[in-house]
Protein backbone atom coordinates (compact mmCIF):
# COMPACT_ATOMS: atom_id res chain seq x y z
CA UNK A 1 6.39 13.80 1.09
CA UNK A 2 4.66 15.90 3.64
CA UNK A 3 3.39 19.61 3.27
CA UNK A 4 3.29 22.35 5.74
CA UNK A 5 1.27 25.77 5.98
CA UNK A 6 2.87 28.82 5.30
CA UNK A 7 1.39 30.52 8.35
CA UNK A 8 2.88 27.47 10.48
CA UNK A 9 -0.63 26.63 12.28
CA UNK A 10 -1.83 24.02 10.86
CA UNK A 11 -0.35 20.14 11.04
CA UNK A 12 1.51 18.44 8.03
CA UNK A 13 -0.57 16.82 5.73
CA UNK A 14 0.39 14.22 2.37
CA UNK A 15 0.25 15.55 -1.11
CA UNK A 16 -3.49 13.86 -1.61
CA UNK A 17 -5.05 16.50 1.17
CA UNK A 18 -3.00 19.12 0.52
CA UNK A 19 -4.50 18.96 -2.95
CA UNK A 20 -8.18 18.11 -2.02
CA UNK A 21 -8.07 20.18 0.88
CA UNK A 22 -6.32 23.45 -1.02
CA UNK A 23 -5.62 25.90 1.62
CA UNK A 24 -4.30 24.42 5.20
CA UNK A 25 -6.81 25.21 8.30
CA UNK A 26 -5.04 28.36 9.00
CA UNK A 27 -5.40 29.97 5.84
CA UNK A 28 -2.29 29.64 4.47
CA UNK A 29 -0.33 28.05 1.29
CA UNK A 30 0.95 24.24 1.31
CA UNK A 31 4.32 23.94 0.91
CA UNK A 32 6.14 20.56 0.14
CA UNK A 33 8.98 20.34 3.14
CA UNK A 34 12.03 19.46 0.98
CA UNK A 35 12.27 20.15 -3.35
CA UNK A 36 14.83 17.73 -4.78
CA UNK A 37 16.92 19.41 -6.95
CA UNK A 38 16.95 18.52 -10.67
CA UNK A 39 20.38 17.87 -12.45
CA UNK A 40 22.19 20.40 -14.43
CA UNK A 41 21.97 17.84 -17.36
CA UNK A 42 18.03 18.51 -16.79
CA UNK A 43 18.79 22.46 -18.56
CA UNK A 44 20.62 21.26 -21.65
């Protein structure tokens, strides 16, 4: 799964250096690009 800034300036990076890196080179948040949804049978 790839991450992207918030801001939109920096490239996508993987999960390990969005972690070890914390914010992207623009400053902003890492977001993951797609969340899988869980299944309603995950809320009983």
């Amino acid at each position: 799964m790839k991450y992207y800034s918030l801001n939109h300036n920096a490239p996508k990076v993987s999960f390990k250096e969005a972690v070890i890196q914390g914010l992207a080179t623009d400053k902003g948040l890492y977001f993951p690009e797609t969340i899988t949804p869980l299944a309603p049978a995950f809320f009983d």
